[in-house]
Protein backbone atom coordinates (compact mmCIF):
# COMPACT_ATOMS: atom_id res chain seq x y z
CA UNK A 1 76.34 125.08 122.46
CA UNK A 2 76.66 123.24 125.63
CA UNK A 3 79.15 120.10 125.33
CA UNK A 4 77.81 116.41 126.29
CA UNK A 5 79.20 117.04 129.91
CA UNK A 6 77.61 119.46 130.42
CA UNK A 7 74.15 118.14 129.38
CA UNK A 8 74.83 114.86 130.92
CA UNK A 9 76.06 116.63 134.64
CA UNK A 10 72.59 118.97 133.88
CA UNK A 11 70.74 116.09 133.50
CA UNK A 12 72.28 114.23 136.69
CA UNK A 13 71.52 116.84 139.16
CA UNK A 14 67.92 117.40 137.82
CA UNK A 15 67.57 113.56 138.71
CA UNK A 16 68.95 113.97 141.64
CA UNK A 17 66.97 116.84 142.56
CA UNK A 18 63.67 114.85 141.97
CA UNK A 19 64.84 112.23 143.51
CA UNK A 20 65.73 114.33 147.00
CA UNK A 21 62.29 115.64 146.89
CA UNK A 22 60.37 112.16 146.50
CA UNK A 23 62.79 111.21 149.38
CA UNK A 24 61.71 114.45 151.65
CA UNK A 25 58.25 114.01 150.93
CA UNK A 26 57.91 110.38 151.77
CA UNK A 27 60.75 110.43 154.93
CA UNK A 28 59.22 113.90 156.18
CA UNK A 29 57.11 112.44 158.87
CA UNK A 30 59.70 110.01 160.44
CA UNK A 31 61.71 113.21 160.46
CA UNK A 32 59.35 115.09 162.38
CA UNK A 33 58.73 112.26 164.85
CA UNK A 34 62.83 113.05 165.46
CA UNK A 35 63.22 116.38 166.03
CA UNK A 36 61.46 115.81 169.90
CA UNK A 37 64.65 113.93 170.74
CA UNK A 38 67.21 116.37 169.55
CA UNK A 39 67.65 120.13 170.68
CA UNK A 40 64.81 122.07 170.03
CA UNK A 41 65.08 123.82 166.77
CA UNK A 42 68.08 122.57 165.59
CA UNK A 43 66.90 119.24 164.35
CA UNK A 44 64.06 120.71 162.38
CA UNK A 45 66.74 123.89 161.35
CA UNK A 46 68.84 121.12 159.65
CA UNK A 47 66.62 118.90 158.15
CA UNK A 48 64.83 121.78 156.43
CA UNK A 49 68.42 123.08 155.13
CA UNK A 50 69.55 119.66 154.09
CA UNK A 51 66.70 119.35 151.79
CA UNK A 52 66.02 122.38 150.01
CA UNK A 53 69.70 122.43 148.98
CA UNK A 54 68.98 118.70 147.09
CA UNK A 55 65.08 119.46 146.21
CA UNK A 56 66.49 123.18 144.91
CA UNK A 57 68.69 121.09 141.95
CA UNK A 58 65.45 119.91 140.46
CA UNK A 59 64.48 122.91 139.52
CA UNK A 60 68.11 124.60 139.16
CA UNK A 61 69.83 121.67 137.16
CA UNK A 62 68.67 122.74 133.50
CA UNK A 63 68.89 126.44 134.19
CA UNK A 64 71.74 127.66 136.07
CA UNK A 65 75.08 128.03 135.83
CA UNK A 66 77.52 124.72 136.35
CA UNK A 67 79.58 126.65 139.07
CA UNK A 68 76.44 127.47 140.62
CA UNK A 69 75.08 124.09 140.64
CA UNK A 70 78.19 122.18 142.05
CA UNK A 71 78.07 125.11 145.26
CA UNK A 72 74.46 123.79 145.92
CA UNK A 73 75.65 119.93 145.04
CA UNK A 74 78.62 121.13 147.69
CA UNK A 75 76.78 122.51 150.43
CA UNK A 76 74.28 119.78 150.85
CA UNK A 77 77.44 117.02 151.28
CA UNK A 78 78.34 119.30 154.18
CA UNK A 79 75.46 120.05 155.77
CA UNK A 80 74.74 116.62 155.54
CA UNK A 81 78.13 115.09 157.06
CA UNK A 82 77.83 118.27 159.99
CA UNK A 83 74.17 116.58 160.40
CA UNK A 84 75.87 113.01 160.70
CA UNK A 85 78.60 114.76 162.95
CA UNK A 86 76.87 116.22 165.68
CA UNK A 87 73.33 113.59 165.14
CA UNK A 88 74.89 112.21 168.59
CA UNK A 89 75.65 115.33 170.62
CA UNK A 90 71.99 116.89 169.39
CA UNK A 91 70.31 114.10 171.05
CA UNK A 92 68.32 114.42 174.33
CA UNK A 93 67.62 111.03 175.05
CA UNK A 94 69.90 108.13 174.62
CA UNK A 95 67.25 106.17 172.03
CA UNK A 96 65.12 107.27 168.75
CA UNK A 97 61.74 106.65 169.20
CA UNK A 98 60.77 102.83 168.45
CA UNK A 99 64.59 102.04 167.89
CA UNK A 100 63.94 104.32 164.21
CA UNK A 101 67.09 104.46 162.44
CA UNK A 102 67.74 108.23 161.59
CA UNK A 103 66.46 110.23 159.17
CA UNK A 104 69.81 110.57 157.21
CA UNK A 105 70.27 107.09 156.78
CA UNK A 106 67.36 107.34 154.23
CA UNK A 107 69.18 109.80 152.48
CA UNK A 108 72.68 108.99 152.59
CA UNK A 109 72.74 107.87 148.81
CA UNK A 110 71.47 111.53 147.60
CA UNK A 111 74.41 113.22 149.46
CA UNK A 112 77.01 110.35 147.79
CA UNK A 113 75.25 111.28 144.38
CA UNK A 114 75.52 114.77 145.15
CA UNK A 115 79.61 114.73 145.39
CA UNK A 116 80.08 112.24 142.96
CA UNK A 117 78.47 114.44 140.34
CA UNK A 118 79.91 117.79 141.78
CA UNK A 119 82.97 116.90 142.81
CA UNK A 120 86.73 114.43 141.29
CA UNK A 121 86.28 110.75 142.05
CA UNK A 122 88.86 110.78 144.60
CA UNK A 123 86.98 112.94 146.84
CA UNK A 124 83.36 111.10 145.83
CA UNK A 125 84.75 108.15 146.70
CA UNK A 126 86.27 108.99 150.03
CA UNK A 127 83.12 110.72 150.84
CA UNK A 128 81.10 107.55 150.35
CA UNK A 129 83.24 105.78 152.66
CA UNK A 130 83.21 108.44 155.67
CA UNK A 131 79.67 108.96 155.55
CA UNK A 132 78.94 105.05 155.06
CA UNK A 133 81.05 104.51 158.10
CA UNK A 134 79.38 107.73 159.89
CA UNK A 135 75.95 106.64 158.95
CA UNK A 136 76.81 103.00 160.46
CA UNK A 137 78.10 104.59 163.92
CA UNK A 138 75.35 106.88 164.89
CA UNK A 139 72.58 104.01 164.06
CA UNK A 140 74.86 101.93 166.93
CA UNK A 141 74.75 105.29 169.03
CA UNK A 142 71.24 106.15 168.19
CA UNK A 143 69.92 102.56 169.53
CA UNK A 144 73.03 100.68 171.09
CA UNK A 145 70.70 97.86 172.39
CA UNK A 146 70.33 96.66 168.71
CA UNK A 147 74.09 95.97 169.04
CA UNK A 148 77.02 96.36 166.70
CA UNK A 149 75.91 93.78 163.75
CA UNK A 150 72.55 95.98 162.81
CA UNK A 151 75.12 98.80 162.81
CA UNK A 152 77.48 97.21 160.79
CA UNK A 153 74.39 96.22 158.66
CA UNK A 154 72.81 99.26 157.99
CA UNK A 155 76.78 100.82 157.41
CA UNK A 156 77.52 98.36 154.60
CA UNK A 157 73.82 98.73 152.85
CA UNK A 158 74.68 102.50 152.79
CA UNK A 159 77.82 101.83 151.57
CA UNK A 160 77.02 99.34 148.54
CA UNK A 161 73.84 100.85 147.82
CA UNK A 162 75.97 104.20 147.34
CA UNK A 163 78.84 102.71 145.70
CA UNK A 164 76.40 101.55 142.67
CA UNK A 165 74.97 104.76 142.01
CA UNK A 166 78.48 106.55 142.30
CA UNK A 167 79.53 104.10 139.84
CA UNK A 168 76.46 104.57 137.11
CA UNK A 169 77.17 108.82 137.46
CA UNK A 170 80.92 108.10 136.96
CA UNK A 171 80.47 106.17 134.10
CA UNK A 172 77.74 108.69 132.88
CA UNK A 173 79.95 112.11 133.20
CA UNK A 174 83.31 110.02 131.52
CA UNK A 175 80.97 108.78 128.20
CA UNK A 176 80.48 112.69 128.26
CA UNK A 177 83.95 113.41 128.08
CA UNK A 178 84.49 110.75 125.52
CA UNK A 179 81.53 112.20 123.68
CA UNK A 180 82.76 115.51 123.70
CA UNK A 181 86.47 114.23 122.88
CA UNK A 182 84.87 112.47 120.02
CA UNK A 183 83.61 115.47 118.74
CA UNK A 184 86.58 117.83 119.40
CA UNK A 185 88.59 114.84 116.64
CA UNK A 186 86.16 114.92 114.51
CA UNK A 187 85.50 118.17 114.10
CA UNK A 188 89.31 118.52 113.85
CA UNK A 189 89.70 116.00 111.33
CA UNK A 190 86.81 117.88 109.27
CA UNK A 191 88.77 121.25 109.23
CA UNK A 192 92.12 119.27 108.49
CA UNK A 193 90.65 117.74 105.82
CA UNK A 194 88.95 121.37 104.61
CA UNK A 195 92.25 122.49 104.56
CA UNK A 196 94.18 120.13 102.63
CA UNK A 197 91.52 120.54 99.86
CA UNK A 198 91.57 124.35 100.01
CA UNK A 199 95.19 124.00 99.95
CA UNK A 200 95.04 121.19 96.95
CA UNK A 201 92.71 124.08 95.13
CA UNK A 202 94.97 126.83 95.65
CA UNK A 203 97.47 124.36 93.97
CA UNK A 204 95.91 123.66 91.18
CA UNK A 205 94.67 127.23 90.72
CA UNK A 206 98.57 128.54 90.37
CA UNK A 207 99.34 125.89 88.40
CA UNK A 208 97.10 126.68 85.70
CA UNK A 209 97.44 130.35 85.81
CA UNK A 210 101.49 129.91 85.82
CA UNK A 211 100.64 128.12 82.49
CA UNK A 212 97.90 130.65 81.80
CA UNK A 213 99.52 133.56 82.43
CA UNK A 214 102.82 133.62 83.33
CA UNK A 215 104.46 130.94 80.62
CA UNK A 216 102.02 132.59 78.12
CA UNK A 217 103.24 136.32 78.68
CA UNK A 218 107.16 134.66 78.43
CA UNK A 219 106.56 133.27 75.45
CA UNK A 220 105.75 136.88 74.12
CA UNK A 221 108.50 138.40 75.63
CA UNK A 222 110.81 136.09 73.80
CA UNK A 223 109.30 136.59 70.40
CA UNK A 224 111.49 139.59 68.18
CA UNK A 225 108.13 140.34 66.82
CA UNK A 226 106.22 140.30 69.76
CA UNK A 227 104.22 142.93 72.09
CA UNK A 228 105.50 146.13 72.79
CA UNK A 229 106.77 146.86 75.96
CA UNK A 230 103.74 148.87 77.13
CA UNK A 231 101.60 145.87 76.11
CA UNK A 232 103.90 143.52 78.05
CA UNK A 233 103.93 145.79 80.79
CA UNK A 234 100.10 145.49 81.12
CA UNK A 235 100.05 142.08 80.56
CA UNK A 236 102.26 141.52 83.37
CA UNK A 237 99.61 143.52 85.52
CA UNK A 238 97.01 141.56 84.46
CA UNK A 239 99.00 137.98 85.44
CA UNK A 240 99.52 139.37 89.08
CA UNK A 241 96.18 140.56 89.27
CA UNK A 242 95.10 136.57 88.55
CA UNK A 243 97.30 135.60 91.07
CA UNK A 244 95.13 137.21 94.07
CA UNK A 245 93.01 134.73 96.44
CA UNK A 246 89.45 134.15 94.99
CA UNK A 247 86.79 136.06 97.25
CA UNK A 248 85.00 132.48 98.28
CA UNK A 249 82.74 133.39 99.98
CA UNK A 250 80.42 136.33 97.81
CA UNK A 251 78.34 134.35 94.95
CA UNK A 252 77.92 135.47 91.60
CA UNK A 253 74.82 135.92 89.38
CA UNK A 254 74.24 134.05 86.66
CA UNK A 255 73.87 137.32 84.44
CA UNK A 256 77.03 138.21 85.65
CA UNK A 257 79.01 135.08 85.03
CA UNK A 258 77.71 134.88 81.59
CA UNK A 259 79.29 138.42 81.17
CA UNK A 260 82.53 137.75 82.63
CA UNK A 261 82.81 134.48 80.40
CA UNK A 262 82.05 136.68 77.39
CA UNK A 263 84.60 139.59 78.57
CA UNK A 264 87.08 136.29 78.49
CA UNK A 265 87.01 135.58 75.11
CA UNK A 266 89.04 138.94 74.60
CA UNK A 267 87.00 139.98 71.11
CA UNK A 268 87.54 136.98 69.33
CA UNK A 269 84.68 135.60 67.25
CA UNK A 270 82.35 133.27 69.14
CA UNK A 271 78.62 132.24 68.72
CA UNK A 272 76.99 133.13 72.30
CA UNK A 273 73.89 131.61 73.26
CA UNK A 274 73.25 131.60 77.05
CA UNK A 275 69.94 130.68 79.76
CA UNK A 276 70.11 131.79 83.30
CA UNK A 277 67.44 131.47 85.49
CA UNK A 278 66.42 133.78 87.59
CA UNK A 279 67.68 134.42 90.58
CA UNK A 280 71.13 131.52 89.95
CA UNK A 281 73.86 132.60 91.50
CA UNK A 282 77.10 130.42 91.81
CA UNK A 283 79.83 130.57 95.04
CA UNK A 284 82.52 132.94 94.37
CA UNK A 285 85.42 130.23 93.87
CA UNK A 286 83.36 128.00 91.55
CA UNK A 287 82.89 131.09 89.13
CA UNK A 288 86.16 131.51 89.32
CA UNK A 289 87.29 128.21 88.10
CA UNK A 290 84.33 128.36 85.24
CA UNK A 291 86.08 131.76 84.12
CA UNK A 292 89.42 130.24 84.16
CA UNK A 293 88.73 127.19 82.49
CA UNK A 294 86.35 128.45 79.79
CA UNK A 295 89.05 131.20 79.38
CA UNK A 296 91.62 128.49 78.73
CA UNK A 297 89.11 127.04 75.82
CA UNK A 298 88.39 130.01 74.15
CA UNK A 299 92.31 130.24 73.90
CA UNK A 300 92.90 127.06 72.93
CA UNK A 301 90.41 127.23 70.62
CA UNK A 302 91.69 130.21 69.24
CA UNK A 303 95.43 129.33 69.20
CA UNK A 304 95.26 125.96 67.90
CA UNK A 305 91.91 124.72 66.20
CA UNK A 306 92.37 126.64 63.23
CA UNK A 307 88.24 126.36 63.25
CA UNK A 308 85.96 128.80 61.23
CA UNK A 309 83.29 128.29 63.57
CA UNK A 310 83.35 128.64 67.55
CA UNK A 311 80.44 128.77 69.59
CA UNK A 312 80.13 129.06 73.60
CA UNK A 313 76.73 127.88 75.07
CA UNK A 314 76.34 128.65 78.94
CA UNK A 315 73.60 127.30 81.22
CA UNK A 316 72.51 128.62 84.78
CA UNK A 317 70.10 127.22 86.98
CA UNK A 318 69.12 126.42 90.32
CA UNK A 319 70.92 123.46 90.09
CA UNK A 320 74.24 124.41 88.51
CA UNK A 321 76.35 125.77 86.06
CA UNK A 322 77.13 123.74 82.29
CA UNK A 323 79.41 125.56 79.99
CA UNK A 324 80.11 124.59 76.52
CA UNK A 325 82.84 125.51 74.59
CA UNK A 326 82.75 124.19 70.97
CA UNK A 327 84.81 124.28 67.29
CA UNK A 328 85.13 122.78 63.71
CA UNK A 329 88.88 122.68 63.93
CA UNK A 330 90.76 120.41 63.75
CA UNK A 331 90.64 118.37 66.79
CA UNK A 332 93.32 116.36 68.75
CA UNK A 333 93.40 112.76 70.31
CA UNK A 334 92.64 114.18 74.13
CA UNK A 335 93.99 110.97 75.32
CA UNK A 336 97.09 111.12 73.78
CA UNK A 337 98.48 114.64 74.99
CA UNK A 338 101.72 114.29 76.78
CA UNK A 339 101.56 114.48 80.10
CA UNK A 340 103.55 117.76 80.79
CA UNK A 341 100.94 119.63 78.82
CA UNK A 342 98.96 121.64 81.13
CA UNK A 343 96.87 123.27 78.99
CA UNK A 344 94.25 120.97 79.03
CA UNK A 345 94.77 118.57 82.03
CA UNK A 346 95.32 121.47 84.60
CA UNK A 347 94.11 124.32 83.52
CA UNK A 348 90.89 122.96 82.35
CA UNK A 349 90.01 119.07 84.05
CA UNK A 350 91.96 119.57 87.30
CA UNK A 351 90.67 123.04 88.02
CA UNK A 352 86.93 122.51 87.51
CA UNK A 353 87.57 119.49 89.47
CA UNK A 354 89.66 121.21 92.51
CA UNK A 355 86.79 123.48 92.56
CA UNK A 356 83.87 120.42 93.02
CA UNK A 357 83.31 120.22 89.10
CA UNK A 358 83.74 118.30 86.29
CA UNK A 359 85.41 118.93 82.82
CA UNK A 360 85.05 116.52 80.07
CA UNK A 361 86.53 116.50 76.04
CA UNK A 362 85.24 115.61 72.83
CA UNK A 363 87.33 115.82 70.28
CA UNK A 364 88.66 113.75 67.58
CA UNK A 365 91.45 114.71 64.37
CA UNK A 366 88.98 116.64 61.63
CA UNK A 367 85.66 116.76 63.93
CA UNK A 368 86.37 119.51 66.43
CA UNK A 369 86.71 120.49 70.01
CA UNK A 370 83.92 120.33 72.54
CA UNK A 371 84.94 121.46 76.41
CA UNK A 372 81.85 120.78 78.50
CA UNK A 373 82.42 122.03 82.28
CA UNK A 374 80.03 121.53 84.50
CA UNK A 375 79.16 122.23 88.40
CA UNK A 376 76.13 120.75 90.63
CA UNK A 377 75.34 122.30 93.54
CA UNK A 378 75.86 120.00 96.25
CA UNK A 379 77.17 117.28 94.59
CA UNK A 380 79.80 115.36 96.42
CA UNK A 381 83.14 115.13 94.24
């Protein structure tokens, strides 16, 4: 993708170009009435080259390459300062016809525009001045009975005529740096902020599966009637296997998130009922946190409703992902769970949240538990 500098420079030298050729084509016959007074050949030789190298950027500017473009830009400047140069010693008579002032004081501006696009302001600027001084000398020399104030006249129009346009291009290629600048922060700023939330998700991710897993899988250790050691051994497997980075970027079918929420409830006795469109699929990390989370229910459910009846409803669209996880236990007060409990708060609400979700619980002493978690595709979190 080209940068604002770019386009802007591109679009200043096609100008330019278009610009040199409505100049050729309305200056061309004053030119030719010049070349009789200058050494045969050479005056139409140099006129021809001056132009087709600012008439060629019309037609060049959108297409080729920048490097390209400023060595066209480039070589008109000089062939039009050798022009100014030698405009004295390639005359054969000591007067233009009808005191004319030369052709390249028409034209002095598109040679200024030309460096001051192609080339660092220093140099554009001297430029402008040599040539505005050059262009003032050989209309003296070219019809010294007009005397010096028409030459000093004509130099100064050059040079403030000139001076405005350098200014407008300078101005023009800087807003494209600033442009581009602008866009170099913010798209800076975008992946800083990307990574402070894929870094905030990663947190909350091993925070929940150190309470999870990990805390889970000591607390069996330290039982005297607990697992055996093969049983902790594969345990342990399992918890390391949690630990590894979530594939974010493959999506997940619906079908298939529906299974691995079922494989989570590790043969305990739920009520399933489930609706997936067809064709829903969810982003790898956001299945993730649904199969942590609604694995964290289920347990819960299981460790500490006490309920006879536990169902799991889960919902797949287009749209998004709801999962229900439900009991006739006995309930808790969510509100007042201490706040070192991560069962709940980080395993559950923080993680579907980290993950561009939403968790919510109903529950209440004697009326049950009801974990909704719930994801909408492109909702803003």
């Amino acid at each position: 993708m080209r940068s604002a500098q770019e386009r802007i420079r591109r679009i200043l030298y096609t100008s330019l170009g278009i610009a040199a050729l409505a100049y050729t084509l309305l200056g061309v016959a004053d030119a030719s009435a010049q070349f009789a007074v200058l050494l045969p050949g050479w005056g139409a030789l140099d006129y021809i080259v001056t132009s087709a190298l600012s008439v060629s950027l019309a037609f060049l500017g959108p297409i080729a390459p920048m490097r390209v473009l400023a060595v066209i830009a480039s070589a008109h400047c000089a062939a039009f300062a050798l022009t100014v140069l030698f405009w004295v010693p390639m005359m054969t008579q000591t007067t233009l016809p009808d005191h004319a002032q030369p052709w390249t004081f028409g034209v002095v501006t598109i040679a200024v525009s030309a460096a001051a696009i192609a080339w660092p302001p220093v140099a554009a600027w001297t430029y402008l001045v040599v040539t505005s001084v050059a262009t003032g000398v050989v209309r003296y020399a070219a019809a010294q009975e007009l005397g010096w104030v028409s030459a000093v006249q004509d130099g100064l129009f050059a040079m403030t005529l000139s001076a405005i346009v350098v200014a407008i291009i300078r101005v023009s290629r800087t807003s494209g740096r600033r442009l581009d600048r602008a866009w170099m922060r913010a798209r800076d700023e975008v992946a800083r902020e990307a990574g402070e939330a894929s870094a905030r998700r990663q947190r909350v991710r091993t925070n929940a599966l150190i309470h999870d897993q990990v805390l889970s899988l000591l607390f069996a250790a330290a039982r005297q009637s607990g697992p055996s050691r093969d049983e902790l051994r594969e345990a342990a497997a399992s918890t390391l296997h949690a630990f590894a980075p979530v594939d974010s970027g493959a999506d997940v079918s619906g079908d298939e998130l529906v299974a691995r929420v079922r494989a989570g409830a590790e043969g305990e006795a739920f009520d399933w009922w489930s609706d997936v469109a067809a064709d829903a699929c969810v982003p790898g990390e956001v299945a993730a946190a649904i199969l942590e989370a609604a694995g964290e229910a289920m347990r819960n459910s299981v460790a500490h409703a006490g309920a006879r009846v536990r169902g799991v409803q889960i919902v797949v669209s287009s749209t998004g992902v709801r999962v229900v996880v439900g009991d006739d236990g006995r309930g808790f007060v969510p509100r007042r769970v201490a706040a070192d409990r991560l069962g709940v708060r980080v395993s559950i609400i923080e993680r579907m949240r980290a993950a561009g979700g939403d968790a919510h619980v109903d529950s209440a002493p004697g009326a049950g538990t009801r974990i909704v978690l719930e994801w909408t595709r492109g909702a803003d979190r």
